[in-house]
N, C-alpha and C. Protein backbone atom coordinates (compact mmCIF):
# COMPACT_ATOMS: atom_id res chain seq x y z
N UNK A 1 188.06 203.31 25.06
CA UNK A 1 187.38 203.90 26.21
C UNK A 1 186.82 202.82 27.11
N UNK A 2 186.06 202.98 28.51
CA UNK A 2 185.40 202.23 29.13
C UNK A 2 184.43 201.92 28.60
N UNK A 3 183.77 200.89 28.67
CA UNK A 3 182.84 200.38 28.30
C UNK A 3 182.02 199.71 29.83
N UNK A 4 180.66 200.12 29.82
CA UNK A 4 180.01 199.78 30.46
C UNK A 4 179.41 198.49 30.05
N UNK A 5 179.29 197.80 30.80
CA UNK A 5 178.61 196.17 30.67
C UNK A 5 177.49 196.51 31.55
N UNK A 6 176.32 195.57 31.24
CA UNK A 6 175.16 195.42 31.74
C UNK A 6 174.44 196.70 32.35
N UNK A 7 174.95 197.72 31.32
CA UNK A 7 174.08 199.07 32.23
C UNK A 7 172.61 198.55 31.82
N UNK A 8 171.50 199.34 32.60
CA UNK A 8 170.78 199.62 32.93
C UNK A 8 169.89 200.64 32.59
N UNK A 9 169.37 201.16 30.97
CA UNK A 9 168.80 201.77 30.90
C UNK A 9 167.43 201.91 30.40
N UNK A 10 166.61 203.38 30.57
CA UNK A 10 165.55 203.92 29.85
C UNK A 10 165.36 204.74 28.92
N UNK A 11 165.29 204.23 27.55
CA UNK A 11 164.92 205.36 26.27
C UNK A 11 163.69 205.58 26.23
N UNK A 12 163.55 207.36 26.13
CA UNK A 12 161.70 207.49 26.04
C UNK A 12 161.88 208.45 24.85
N UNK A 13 160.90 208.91 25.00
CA UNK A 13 160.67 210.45 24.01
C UNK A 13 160.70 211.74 24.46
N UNK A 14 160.48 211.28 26.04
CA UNK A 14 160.36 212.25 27.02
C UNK A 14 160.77 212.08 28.41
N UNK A 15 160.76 212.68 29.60
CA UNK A 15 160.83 212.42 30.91
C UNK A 15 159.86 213.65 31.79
N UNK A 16 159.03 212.87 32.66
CA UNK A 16 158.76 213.79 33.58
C UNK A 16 160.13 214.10 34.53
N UNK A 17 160.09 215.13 34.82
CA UNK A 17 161.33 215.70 36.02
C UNK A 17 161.57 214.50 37.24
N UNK A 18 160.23 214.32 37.99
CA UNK A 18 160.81 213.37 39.00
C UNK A 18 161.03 211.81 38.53
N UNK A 19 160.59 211.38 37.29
CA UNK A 19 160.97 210.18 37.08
C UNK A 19 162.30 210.22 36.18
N UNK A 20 162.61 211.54 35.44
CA UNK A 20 164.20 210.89 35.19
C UNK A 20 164.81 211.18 36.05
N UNK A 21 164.60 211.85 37.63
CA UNK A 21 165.69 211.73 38.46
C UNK A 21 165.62 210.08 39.44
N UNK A 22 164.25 209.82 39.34
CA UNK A 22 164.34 208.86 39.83
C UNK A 22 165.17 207.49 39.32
N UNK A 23 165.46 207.79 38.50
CA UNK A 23 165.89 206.44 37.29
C UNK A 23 167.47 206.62 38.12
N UNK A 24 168.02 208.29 37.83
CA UNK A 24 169.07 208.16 37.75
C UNK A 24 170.18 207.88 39.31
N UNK A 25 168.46 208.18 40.02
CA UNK A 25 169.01 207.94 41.67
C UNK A 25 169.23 206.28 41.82
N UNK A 26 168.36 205.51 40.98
CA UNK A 26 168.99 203.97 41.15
C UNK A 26 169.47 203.61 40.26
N UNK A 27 170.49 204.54 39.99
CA UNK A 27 171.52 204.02 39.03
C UNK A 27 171.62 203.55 37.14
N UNK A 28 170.40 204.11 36.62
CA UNK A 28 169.23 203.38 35.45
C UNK A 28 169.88 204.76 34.77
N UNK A 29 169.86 204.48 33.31
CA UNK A 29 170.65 205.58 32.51
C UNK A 29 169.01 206.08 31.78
N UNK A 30 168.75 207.64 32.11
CA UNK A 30 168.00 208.04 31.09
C UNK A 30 168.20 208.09 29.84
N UNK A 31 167.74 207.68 28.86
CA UNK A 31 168.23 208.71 27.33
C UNK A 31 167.13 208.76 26.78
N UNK A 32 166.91 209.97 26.09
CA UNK A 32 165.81 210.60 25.10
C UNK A 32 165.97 210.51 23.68
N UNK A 33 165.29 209.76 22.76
CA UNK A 33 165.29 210.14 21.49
C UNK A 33 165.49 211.28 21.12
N UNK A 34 166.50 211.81 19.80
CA UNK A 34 165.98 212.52 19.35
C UNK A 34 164.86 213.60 18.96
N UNK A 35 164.44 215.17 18.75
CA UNK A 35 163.42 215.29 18.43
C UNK A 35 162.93 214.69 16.94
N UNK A 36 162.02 214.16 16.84
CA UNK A 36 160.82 212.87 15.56
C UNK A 36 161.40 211.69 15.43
N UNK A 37 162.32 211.56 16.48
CA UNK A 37 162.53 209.84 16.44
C UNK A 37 161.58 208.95 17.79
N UNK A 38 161.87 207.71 17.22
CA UNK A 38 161.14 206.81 18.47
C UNK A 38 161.26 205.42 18.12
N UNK A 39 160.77 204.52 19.05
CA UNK A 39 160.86 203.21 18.81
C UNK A 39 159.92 203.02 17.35
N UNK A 40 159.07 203.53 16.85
CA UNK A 40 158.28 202.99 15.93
C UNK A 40 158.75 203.73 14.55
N UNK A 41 159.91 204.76 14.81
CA UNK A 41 160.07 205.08 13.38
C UNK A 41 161.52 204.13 13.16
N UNK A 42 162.19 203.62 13.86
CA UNK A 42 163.32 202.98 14.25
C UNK A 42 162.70 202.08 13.39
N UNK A 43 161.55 201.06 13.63
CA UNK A 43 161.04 200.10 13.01
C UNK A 43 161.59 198.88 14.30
N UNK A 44 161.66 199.47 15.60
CA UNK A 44 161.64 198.25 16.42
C UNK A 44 160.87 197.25 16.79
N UNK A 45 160.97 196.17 17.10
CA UNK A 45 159.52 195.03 17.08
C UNK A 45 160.14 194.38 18.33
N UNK A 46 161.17 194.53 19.57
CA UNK A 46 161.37 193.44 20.79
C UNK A 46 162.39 192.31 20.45
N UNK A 47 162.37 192.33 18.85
CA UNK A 47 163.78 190.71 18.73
C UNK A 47 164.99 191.38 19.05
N UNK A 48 165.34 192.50 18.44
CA UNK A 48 166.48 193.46 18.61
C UNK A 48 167.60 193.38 19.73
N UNK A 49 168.55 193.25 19.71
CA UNK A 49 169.85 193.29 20.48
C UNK A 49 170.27 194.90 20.37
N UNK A 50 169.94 195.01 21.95
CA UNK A 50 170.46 197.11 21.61
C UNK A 50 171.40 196.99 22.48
N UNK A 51 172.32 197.72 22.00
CA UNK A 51 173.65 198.30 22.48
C UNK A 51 173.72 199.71 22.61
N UNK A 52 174.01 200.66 23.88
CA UNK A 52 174.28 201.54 24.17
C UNK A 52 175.93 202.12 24.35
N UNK A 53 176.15 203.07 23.67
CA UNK A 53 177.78 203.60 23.74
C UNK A 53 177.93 205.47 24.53
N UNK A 54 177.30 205.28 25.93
CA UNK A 54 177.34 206.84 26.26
C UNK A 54 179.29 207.44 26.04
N UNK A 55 178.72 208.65 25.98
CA UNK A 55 180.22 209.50 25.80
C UNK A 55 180.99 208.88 27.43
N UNK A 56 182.27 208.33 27.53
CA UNK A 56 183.09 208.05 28.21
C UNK A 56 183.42 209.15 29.27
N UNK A 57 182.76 210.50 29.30
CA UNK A 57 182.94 211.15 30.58
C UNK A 57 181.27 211.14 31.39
N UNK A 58 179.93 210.85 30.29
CA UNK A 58 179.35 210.86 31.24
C UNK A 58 178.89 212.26 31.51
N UNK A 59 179.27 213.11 30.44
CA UNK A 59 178.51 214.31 30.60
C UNK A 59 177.32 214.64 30.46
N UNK A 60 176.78 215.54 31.26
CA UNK A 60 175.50 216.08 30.97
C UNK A 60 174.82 215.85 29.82
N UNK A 61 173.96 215.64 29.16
CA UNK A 61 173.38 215.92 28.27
C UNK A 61 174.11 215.65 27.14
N UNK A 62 174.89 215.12 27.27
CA UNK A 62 175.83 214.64 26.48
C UNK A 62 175.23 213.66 25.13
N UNK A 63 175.88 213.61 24.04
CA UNK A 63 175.24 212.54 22.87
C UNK A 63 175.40 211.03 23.22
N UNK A 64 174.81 209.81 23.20
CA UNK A 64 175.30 208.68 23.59
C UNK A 64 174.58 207.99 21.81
N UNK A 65 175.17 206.92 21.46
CA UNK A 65 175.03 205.64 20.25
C UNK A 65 174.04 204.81 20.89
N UNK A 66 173.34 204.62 19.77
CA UNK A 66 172.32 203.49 19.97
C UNK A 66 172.55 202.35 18.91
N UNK A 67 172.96 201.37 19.36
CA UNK A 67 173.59 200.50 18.23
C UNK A 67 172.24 199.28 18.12
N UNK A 68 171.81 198.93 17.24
CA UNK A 68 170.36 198.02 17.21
C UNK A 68 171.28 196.85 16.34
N UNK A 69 171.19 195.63 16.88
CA UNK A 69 171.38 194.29 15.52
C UNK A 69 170.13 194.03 15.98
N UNK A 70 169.64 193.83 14.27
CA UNK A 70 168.64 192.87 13.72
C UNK A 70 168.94 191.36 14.32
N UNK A 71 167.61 190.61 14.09
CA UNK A 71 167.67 189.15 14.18
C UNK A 71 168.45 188.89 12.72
N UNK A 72 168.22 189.38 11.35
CA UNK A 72 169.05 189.20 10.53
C UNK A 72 170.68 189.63 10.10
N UNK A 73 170.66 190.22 11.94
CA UNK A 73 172.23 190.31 11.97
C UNK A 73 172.82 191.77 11.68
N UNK A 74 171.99 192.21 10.67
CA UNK A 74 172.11 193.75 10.10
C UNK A 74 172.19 194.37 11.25
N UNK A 75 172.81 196.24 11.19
CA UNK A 75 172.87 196.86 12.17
C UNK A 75 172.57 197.90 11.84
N UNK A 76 171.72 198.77 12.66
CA UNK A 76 171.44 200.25 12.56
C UNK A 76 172.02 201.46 13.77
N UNK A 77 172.71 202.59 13.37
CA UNK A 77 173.07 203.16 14.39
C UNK A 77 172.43 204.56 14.92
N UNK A 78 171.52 204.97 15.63
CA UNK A 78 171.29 206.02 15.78
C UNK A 78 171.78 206.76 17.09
N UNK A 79 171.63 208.26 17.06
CA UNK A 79 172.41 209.17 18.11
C UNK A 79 170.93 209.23 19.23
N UNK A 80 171.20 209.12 20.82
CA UNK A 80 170.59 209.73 21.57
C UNK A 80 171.03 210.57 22.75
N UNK A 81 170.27 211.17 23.70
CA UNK A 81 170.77 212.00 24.38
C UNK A 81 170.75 211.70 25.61
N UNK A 82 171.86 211.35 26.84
CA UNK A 82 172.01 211.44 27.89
C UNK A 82 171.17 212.02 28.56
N UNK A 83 170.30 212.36 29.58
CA UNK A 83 169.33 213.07 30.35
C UNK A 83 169.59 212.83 31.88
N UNK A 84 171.00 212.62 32.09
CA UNK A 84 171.99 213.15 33.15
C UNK A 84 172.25 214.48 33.44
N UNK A 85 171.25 215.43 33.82
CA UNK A 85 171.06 216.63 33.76
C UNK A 85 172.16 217.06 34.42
N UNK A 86 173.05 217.33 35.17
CA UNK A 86 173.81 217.72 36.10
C UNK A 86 174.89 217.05 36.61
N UNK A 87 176.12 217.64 37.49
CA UNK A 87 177.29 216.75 37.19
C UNK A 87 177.02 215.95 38.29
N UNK A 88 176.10 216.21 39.53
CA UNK A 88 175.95 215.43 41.08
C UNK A 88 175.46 214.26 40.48
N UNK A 89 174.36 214.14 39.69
CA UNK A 89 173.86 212.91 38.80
C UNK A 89 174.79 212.29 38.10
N UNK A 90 175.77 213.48 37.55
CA UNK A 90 176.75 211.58 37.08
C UNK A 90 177.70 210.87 38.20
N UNK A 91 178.03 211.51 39.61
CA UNK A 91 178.09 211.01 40.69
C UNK A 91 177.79 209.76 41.12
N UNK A 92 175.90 210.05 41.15
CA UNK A 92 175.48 209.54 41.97
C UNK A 92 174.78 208.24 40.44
N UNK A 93 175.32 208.23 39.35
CA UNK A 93 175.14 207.31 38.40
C UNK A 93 175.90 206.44 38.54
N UNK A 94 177.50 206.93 38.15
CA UNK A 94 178.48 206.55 38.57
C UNK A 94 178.75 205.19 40.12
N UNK A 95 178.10 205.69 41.01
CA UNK A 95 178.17 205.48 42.15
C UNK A 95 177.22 203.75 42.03
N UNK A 96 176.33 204.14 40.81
CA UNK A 96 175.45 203.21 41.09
C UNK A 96 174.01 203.29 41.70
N UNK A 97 174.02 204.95 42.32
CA UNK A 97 172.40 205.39 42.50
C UNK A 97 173.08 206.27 43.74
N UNK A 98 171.84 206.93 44.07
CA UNK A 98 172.26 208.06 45.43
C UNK A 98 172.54 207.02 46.65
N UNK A 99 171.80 206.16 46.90
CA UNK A 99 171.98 205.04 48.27
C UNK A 99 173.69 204.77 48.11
N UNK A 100 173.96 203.83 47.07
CA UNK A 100 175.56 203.51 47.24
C UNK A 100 176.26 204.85 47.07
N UNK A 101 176.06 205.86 46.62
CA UNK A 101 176.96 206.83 46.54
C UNK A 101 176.83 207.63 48.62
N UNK A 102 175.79 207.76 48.65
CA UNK A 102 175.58 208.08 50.26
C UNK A 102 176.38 206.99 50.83
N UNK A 103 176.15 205.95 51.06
CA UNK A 103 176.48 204.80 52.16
C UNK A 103 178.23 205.00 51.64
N UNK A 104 178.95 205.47 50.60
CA UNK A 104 180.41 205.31 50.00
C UNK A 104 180.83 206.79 51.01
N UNK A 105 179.79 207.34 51.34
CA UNK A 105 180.39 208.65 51.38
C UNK A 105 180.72 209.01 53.38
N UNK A 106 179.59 207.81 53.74
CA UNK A 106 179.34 207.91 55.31
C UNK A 106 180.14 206.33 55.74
N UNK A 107 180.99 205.93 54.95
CA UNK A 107 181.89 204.85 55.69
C UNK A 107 182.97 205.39 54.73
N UNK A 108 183.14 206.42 53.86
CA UNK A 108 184.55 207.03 53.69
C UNK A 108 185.25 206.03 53.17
């Protein structure tokens, strides 16, 4: 599949409405833990190398991989959830945010 390089994202526990659209208008990938997961049951501490694997269409709400290496190299994999509510949002994700998807759309 595609693989995205250097995306850009935010894992929370939650989202207010206008800040996960805001994320997704500049192009920034929401994803939500699980319900009773989080950075502190993960056992994350900041050394961590995270790797994200969203589903290759980019659907809604879709499941995406959270791939964690340890500094000791070890790896843990957990499931999170896309919070690409809608298909105009994977558009305007896609696009890189609503600005480049507008400015793509008014020079055609």
């Amino acid at each position: 599949g595609t693989q995205l390089l250097g995306i850009k994202a935010v894992v929370a526990k939650s989202f207010e409405r206008i800040h996960r659209s805001n994320l997704v208008g500049m192009g920034v990938l929401p994803l939500q833990f699980k319900p009773g997961q989080s950075w502190e049951s993960l056992g994350l501490t900041g050394d961590e190398l995270i790797d994200i694997v969203p589903d290759a269409e980019l659907a809604p709400q879709s499941d995406a991989r959270l791939v964690i290496t340890r500094a000791d190299g070890s790896q843990q994999e957990t499931t999170l959830t896309l919070r690409i509510d809608t298909p105009i949002e994977v558009d305007y994700f896609r696009a890189g945010g609503i600005l480049p998807y507008v400015l793509g759309h008014l020079l055609g």
